[in-house]
PDB file of N, CA and C in Angstrom:
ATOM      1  N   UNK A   1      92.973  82.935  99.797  1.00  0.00           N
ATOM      2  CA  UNK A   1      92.081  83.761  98.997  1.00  0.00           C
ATOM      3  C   UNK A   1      92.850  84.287  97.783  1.00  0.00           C
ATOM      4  N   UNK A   2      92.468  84.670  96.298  1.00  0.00           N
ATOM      5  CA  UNK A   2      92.810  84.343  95.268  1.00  0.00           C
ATOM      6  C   UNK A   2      93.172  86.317  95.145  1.00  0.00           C
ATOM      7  N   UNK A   3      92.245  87.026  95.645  1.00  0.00           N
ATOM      8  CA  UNK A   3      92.785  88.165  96.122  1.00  0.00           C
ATOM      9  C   UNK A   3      93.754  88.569  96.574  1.00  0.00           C
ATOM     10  N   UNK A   4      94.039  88.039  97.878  1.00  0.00           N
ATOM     11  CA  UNK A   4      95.182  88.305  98.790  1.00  0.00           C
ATOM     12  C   UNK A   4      96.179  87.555  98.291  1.00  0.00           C
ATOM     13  N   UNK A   5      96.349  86.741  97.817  1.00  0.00           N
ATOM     14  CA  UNK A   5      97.706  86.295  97.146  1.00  0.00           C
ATOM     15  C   UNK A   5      98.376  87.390  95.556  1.00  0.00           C
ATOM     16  N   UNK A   6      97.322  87.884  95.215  1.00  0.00           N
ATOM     17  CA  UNK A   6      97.572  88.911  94.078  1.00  0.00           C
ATOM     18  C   UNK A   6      97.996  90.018  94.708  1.00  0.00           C
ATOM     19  N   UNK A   7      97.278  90.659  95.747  1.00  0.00           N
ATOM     20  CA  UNK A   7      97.647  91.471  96.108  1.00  0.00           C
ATOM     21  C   UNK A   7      99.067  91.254  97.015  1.00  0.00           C
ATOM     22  N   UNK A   8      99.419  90.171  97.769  1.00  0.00           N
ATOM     23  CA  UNK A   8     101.033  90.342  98.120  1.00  0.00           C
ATOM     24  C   UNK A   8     101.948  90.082  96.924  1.00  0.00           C
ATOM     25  N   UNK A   9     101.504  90.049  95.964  1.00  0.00           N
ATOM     26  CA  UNK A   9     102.142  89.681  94.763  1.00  0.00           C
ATOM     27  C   UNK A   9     102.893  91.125  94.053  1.00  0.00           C
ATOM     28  N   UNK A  10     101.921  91.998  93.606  1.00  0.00           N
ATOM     29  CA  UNK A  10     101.983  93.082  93.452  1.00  0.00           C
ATOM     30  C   UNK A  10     102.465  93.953  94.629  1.00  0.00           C
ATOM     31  N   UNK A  11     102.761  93.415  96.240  1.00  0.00           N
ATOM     32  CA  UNK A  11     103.341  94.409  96.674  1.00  0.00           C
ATOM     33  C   UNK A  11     104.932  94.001  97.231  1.00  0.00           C
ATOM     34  N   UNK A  12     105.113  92.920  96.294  1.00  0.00           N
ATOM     35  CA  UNK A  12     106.287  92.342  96.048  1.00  0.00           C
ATOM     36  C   UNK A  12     106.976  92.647  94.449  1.00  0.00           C
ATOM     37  N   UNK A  13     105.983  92.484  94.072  1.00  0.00           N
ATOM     38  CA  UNK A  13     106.610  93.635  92.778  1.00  0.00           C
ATOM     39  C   UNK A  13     107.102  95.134  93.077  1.00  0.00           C
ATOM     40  N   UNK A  14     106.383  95.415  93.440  1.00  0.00           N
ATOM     41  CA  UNK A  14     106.338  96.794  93.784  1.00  0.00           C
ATOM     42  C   UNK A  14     107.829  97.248  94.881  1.00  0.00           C
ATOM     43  N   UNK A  15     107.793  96.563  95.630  1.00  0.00           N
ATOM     44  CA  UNK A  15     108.995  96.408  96.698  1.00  0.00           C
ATOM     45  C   UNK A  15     110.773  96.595  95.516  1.00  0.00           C
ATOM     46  N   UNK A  16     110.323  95.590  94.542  1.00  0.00           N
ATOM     47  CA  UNK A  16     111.062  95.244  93.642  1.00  0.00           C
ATOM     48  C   UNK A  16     111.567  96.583  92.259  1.00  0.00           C
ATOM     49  N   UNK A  17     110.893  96.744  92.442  1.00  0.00           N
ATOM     50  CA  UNK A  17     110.526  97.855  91.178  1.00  0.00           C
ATOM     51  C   UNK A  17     111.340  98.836  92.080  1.00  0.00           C
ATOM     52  N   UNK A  18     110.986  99.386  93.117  1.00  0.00           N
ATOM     53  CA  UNK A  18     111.796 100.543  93.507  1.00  0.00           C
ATOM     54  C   UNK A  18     113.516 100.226  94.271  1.00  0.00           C
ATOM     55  N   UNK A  19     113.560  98.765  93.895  1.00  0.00           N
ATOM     56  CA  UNK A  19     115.226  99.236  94.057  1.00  0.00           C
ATOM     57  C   UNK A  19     115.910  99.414  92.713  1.00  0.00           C
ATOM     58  N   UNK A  20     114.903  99.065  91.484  1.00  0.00           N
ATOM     59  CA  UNK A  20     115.518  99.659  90.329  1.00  0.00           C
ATOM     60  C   UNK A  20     116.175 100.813  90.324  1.00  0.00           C
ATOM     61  N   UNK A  21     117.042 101.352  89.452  1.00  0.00           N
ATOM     62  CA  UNK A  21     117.416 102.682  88.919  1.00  0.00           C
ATOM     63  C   UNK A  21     116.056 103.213  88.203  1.00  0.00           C
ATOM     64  N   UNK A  22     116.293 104.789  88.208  1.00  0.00           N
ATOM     65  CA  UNK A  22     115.353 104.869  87.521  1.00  0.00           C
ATOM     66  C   UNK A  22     115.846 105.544  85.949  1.00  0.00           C
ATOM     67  N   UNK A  23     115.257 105.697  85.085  1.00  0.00           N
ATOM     68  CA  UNK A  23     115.117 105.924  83.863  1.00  0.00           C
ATOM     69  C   UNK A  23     116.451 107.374  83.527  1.00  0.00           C
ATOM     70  N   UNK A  24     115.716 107.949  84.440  1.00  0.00           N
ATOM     71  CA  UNK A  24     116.784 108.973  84.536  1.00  0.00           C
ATOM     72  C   UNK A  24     118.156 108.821  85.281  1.00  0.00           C
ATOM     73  N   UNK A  25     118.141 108.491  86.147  1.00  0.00           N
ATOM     74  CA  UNK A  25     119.353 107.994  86.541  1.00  0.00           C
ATOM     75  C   UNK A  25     120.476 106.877  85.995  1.00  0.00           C
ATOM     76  N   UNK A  26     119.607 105.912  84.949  1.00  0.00           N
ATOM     77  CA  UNK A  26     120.472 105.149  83.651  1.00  0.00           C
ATOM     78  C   UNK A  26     121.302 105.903  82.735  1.00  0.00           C
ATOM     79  N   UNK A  27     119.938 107.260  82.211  1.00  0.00           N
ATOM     80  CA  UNK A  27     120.852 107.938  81.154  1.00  0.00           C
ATOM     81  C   UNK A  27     121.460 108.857  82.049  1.00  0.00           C
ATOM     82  N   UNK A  28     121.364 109.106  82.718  1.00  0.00           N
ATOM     83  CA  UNK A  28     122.626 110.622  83.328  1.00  0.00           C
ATOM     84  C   UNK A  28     123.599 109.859  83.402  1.00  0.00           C
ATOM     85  N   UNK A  29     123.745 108.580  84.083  1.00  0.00           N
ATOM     86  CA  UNK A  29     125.373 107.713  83.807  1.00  0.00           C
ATOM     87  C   UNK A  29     125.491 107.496  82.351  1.00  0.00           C
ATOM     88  N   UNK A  30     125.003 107.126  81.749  1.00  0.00           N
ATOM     89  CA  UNK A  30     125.316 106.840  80.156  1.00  0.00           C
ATOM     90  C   UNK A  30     126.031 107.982  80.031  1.00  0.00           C
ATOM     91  N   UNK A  31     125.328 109.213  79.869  1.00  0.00           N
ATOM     92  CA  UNK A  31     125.321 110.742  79.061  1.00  0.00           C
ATOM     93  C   UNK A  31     127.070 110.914  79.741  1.00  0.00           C
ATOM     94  N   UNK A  32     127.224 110.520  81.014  1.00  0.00           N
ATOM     95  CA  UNK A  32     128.497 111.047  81.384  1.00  0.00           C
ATOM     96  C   UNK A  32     129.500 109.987  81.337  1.00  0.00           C
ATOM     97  N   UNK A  33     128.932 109.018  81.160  1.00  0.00           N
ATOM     98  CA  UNK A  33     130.372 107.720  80.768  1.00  0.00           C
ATOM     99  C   UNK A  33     130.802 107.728  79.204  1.00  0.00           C
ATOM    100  N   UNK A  34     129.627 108.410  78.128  1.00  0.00           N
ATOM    101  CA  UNK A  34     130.310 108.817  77.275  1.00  0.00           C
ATOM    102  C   UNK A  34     130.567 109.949  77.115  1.00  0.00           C
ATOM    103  N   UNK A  35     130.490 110.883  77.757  1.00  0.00           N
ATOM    104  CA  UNK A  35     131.482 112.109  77.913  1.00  0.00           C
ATOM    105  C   UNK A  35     130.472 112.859  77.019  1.00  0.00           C
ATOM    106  N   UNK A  36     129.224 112.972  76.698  1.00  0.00           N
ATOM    107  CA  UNK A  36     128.408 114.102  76.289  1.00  0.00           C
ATOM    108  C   UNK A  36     127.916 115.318  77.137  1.00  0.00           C
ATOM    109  N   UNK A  37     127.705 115.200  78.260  1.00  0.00           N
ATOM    110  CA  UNK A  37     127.366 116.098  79.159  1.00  0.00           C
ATOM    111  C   UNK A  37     128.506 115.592  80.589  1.00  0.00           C
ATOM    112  N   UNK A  38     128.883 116.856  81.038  1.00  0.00           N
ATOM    113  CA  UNK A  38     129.830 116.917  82.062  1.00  0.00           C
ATOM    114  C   UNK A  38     128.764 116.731  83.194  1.00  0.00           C
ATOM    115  N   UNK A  39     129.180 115.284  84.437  1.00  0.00           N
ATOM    116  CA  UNK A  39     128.225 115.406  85.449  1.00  0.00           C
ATOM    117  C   UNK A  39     127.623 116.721  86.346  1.00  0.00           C
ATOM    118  N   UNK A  40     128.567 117.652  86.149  1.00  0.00           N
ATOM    119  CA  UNK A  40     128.156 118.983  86.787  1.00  0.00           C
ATOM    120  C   UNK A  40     126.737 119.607  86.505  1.00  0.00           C
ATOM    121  N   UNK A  41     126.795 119.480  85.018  1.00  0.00           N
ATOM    122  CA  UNK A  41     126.232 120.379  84.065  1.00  0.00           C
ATOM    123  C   UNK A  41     124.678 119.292  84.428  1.00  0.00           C
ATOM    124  N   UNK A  42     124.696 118.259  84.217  1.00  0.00           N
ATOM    125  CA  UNK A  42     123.674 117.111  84.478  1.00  0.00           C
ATOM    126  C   UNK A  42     122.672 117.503  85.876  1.00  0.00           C
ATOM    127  N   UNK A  43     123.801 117.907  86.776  1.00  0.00           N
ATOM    128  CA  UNK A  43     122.585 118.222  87.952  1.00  0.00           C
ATOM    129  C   UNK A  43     121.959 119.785  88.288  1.00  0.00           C
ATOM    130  N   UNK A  44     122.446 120.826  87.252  1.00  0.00           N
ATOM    131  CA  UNK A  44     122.160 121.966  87.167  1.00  0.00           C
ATOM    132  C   UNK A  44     120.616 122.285  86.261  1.00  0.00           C
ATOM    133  N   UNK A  45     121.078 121.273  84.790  1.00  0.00           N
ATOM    134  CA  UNK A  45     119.978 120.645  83.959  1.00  0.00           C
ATOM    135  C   UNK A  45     118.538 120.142  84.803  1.00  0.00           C
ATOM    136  N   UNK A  46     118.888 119.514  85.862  1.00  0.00           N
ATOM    137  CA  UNK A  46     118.217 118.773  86.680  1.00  0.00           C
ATOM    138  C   UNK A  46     116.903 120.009  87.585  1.00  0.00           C
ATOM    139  N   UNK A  47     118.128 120.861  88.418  1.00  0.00           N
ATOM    140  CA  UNK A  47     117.911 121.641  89.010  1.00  0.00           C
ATOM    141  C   UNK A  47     116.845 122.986  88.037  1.00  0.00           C
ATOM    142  N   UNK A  48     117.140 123.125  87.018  1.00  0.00           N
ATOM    143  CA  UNK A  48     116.576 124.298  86.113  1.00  0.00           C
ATOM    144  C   UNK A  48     115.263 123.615  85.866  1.00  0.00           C
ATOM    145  N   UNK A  49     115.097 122.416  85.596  1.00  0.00           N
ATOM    146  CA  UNK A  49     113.706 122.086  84.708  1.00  0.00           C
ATOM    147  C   UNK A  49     112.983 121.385  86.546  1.00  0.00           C
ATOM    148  N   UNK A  50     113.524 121.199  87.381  1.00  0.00           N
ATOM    149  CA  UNK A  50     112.460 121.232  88.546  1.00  0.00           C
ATOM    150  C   UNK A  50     111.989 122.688  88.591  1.00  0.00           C
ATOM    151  N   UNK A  51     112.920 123.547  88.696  1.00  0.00           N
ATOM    152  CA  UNK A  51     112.361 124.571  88.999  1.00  0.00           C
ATOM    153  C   UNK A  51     111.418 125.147  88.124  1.00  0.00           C
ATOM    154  N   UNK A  52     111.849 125.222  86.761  1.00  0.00           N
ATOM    155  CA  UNK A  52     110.847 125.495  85.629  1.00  0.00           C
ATOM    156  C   UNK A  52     109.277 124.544  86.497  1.00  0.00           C
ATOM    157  N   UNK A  53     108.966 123.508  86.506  1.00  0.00           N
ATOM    158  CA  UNK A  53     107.731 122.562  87.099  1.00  0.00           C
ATOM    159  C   UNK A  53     107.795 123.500  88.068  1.00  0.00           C
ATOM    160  N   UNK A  54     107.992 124.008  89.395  1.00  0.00           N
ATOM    161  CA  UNK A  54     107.421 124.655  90.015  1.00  0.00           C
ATOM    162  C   UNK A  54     107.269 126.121  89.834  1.00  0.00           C
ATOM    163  N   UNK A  55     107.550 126.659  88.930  1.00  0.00           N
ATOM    164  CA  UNK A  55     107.010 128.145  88.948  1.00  0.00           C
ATOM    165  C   UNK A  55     106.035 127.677  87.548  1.00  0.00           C
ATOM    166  N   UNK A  56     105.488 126.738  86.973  1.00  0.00           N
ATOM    167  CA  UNK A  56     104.510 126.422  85.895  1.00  0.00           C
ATOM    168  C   UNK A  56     103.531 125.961  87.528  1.00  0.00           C
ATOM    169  N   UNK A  57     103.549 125.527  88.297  1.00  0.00           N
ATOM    170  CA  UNK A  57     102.856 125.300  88.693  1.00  0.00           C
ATOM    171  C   UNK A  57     102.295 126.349  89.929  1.00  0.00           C
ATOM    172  N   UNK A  58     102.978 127.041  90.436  1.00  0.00           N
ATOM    173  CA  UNK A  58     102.002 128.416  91.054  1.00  0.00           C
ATOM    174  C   UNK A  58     101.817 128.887  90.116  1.00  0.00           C
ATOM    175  N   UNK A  59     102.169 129.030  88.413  1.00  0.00           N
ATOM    176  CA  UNK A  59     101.096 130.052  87.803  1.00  0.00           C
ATOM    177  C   UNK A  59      99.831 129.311  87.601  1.00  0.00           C
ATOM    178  N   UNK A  60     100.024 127.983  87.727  1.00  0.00           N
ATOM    179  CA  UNK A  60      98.442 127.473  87.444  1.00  0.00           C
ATOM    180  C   UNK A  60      97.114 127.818  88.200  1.00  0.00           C
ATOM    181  N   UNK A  61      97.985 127.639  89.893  1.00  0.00           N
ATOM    182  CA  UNK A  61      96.952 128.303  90.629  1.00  0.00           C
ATOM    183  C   UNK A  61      96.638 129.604  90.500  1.00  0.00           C
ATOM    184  N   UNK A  62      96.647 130.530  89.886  1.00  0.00           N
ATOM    185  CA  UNK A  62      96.374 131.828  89.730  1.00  0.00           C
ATOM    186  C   UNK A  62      96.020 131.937  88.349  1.00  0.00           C
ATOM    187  N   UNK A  63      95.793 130.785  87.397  1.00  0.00           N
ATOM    188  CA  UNK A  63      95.326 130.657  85.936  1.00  0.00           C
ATOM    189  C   UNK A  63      93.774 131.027  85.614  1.00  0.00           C
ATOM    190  N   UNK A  64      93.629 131.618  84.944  1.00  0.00           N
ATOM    191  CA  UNK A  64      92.322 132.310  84.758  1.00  0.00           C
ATOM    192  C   UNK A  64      92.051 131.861  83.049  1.00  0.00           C
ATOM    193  N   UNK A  65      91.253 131.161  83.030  1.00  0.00           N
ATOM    194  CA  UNK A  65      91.103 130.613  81.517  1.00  0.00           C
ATOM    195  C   UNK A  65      89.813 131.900  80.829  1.00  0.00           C
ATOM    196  N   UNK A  66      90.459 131.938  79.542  1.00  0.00           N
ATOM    197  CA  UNK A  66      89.457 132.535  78.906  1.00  0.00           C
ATOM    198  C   UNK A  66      88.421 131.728  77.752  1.00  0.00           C
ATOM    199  N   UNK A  67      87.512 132.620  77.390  1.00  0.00           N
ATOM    200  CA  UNK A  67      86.295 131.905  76.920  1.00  0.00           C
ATOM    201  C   UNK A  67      86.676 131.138  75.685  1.00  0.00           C
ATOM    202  N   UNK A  68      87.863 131.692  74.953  1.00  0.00           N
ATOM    203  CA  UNK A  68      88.164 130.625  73.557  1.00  0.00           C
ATOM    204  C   UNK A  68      88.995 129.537  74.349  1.00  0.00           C
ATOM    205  N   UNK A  69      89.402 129.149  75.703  1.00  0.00           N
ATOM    206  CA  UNK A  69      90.164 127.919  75.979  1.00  0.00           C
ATOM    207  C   UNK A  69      89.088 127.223  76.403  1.00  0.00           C
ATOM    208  N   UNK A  70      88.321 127.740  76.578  1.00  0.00           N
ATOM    209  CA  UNK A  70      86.743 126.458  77.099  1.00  0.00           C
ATOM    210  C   UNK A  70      85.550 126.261  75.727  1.00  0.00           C
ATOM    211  N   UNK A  71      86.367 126.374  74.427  1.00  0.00           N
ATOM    212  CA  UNK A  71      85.878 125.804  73.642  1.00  0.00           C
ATOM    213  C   UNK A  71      84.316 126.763  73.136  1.00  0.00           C
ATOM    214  N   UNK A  72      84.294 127.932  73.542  1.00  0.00           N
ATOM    215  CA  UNK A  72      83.530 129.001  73.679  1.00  0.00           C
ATOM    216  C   UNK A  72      83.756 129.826  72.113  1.00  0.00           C
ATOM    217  N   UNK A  73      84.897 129.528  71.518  1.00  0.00           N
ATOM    218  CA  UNK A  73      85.558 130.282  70.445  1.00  0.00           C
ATOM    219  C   UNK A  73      85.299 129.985  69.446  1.00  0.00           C
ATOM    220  N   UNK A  74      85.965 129.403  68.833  1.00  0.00           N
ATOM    221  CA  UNK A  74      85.715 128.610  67.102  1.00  0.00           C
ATOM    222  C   UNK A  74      84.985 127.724  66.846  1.00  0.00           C
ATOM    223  N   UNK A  75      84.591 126.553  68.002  1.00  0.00           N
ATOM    224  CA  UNK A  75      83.942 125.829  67.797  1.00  0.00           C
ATOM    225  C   UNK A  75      82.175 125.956  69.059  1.00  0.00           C
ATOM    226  N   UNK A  76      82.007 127.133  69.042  1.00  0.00           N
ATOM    227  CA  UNK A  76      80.600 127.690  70.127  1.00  0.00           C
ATOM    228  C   UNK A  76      79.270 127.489  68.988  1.00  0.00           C
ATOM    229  N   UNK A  77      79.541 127.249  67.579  1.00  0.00           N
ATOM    230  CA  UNK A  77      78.564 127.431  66.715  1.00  0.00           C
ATOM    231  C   UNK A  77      78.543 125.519  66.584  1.00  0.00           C
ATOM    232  N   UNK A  78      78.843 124.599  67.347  1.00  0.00           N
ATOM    233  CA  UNK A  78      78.626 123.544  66.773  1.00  0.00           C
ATOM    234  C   UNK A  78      78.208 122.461  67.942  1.00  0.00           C
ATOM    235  N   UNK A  79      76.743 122.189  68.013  1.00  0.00           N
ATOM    236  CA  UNK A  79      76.076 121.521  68.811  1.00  0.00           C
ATOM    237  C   UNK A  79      75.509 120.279  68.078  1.00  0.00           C
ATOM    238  N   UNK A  80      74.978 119.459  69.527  1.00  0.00           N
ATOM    239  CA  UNK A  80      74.347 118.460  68.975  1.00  0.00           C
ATOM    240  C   UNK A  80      72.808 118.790  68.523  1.00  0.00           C
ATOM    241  N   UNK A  81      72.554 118.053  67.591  1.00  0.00           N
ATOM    242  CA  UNK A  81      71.299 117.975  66.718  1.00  0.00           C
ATOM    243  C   UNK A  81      70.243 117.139  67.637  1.00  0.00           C
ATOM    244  N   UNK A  82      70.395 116.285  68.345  1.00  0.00           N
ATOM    245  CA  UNK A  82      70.202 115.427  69.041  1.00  0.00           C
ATOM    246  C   UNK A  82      69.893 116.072  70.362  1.00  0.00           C
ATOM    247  N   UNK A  83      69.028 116.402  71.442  1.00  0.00           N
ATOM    248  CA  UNK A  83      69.332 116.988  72.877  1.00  0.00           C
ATOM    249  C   UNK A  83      69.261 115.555  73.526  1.00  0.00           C
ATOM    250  N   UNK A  84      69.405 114.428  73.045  1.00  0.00           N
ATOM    251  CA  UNK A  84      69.673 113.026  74.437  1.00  0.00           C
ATOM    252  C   UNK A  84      71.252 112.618  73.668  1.00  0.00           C
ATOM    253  N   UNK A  85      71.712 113.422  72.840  1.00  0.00           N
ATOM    254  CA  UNK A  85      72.614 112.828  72.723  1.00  0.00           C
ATOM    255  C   UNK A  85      73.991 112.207  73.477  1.00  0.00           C
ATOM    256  N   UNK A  86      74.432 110.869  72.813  1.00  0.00           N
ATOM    257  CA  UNK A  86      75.596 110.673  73.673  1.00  0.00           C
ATOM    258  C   UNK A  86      76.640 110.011  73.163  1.00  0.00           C
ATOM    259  N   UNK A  87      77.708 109.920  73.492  1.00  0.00           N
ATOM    260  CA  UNK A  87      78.963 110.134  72.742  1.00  0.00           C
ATOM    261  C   UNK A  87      78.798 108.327  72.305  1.00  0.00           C
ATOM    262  N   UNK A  88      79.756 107.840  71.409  1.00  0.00           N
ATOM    263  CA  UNK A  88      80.024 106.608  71.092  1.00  0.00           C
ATOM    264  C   UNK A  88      80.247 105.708  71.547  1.00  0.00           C
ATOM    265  N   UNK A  89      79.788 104.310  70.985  1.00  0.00           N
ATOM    266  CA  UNK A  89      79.983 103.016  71.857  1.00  0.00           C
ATOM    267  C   UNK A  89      81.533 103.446  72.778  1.00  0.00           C
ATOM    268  N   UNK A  90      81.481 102.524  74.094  1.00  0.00           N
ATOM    269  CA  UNK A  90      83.068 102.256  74.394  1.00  0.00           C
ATOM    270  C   UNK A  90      83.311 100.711  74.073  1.00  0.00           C
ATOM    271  N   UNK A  91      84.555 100.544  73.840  1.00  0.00           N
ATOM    272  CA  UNK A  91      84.920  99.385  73.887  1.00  0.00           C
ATOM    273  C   UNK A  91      84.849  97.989  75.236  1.00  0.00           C
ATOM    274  N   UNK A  92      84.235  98.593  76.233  1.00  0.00           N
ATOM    275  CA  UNK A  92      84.303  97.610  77.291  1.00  0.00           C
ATOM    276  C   UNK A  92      82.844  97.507  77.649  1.00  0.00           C
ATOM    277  N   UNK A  93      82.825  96.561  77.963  1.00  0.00           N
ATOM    278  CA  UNK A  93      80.980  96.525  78.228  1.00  0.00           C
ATOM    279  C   UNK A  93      81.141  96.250  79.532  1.00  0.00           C
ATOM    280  N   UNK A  94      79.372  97.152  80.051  1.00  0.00           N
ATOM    281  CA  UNK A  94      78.867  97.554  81.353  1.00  0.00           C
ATOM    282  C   UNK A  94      79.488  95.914  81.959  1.00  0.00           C
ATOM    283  N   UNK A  95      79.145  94.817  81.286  1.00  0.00           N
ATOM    284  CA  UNK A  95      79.517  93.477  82.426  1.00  0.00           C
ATOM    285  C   UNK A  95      81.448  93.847  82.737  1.00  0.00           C
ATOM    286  N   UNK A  96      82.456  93.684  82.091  1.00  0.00           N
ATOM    287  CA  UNK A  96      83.628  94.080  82.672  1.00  0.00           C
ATOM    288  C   UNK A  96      83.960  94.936  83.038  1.00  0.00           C
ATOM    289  N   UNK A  97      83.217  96.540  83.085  1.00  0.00           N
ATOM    290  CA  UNK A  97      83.385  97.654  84.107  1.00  0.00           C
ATOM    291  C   UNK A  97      83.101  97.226  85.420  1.00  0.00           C
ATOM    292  N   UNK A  98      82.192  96.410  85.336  1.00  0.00           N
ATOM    293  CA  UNK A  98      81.549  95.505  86.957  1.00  0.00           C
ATOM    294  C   UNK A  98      82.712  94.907  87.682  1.00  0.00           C
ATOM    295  N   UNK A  99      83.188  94.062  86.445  1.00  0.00           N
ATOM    296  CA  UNK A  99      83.670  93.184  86.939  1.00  0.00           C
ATOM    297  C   UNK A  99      85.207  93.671  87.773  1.00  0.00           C
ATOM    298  N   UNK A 100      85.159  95.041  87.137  1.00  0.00           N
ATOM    299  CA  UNK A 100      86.856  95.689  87.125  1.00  0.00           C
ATOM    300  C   UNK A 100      86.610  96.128  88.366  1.00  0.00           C
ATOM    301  N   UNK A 101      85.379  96.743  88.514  1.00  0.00           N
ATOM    302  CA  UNK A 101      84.669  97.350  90.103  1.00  0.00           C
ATOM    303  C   UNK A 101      85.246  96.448  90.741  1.00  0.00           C
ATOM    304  N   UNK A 102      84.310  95.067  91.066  1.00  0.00           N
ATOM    305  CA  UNK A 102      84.273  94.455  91.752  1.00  0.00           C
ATOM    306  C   UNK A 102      86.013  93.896  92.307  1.00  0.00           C
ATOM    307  N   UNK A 103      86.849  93.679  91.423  1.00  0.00           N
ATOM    308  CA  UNK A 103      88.257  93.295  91.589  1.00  0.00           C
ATOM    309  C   UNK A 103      88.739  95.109  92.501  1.00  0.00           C
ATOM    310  N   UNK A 104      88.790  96.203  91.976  1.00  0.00           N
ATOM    311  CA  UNK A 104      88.974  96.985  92.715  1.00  0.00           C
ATOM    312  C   UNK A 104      88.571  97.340  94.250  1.00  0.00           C
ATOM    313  N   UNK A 105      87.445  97.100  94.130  1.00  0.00           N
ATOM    314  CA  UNK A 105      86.637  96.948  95.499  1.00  0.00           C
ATOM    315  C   UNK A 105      87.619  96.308  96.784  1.00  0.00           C
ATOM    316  N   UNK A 106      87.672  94.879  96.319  1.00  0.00           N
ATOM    317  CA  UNK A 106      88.429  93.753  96.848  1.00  0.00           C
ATOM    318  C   UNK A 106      89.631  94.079  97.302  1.00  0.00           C
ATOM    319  N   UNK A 107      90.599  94.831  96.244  1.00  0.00           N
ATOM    320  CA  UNK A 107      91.661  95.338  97.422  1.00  0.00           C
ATOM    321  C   UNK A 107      91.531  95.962  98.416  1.00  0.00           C
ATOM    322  N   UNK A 108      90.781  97.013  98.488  1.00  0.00           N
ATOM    323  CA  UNK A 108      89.915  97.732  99.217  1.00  0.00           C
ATOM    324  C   UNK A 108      90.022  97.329 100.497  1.00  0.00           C
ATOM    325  N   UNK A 109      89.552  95.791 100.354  1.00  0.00           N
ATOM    326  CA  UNK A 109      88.446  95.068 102.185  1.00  0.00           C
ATOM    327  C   UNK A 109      89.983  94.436 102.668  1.00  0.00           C
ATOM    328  N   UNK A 110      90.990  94.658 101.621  1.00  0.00           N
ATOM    329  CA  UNK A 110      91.730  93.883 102.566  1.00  0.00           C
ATOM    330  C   UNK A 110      93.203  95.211 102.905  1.00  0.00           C
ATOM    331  N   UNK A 111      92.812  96.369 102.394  1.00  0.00           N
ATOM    332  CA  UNK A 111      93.716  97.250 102.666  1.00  0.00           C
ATOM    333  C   UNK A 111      94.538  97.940 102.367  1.00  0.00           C
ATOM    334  N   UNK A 112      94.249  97.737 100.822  1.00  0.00           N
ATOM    335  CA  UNK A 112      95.095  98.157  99.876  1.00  0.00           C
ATOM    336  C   UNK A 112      94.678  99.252  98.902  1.00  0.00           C
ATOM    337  N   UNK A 113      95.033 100.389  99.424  1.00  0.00           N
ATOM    338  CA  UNK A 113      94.157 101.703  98.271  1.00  0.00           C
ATOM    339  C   UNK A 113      95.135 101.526  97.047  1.00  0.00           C
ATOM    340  N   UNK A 114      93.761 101.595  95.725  1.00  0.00           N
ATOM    341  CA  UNK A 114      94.610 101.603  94.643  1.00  0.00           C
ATOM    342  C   UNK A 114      95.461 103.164  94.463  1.00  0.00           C
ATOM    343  N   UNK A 115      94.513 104.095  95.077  1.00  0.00           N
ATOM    344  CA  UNK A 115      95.156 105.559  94.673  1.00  0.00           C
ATOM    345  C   UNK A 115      96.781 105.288  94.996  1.00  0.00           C
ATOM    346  N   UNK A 116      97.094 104.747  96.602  1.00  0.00           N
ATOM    347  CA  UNK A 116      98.687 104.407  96.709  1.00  0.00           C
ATOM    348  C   UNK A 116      99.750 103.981  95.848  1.00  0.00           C
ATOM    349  N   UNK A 117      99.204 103.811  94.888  1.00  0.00           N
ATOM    350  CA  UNK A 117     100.098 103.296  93.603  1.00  0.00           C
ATOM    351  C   UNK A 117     100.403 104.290  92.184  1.00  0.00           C
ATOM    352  N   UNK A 118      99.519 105.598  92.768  1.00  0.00           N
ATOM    353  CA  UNK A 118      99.399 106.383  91.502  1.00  0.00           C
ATOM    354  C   UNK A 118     100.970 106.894  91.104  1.00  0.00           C
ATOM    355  N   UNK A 119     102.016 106.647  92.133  1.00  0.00           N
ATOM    356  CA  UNK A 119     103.054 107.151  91.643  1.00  0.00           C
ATOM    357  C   UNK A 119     103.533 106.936  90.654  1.00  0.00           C
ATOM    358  N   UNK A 120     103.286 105.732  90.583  1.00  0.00           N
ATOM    359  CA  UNK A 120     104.345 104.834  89.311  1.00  0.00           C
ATOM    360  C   UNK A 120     103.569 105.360  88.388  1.00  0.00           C
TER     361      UNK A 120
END
């Protein structure tokens, strides 16, 4: 099946892909084989901006948006003229959204959630 061969394909890529280095771990050796940042200093750097991401992220849960961040502010005086209106052509037509369905679907029946891949 023309499916299932794509799909062990991609989870042979995928297999592949994560014994790479990653992006960050290229330049932190670079940064310290040419002697710009001392490796010490590299995993403290490391350590400060995770932590920065997690205290940005409990303030989110406790984020309370106000009425000029929901577009309530400067732009509350500018509606459509139109009440069926709707936004602009897209570039893909209803037949290859189908068709993209239908290929998504397919991993699906044989076991493969696309969400599992959102890491990359």
């Amino acid at each position: 099946m023309k499916v299932m061969s794509l799909c062990s394909l991609n989870l042979k890529c995928n297999k592949k892909i994560k014994t790479h280095k990653t992006s960050l771990s290229i330049y932190t050796e670079r940064l310290v084989k040419d002697g710009l940042i001392p490796e010490g200093e590299i995993e403290d750097m490391k350590a400060a901006f995770q932590m920065r991401l997690n205290e940005e992220f409990e303030a989110g849960k406790v984020y309370k948006p106000n009425k000029a961040d929901w577009l309530d502010g400067r732009w509350k005086h500018l509606q459509s003229k139109d009440p069926e209106y709707q936004r602009g052509k897209t570039a893909i037509t209803k037949n290859v959204l189908m068709k993209l369905d239908q290929h998504l679907l397919a991993y699906q029946k044989v076991g493969i959630h696309i969400e599992q891949f959102r890491e990359f």
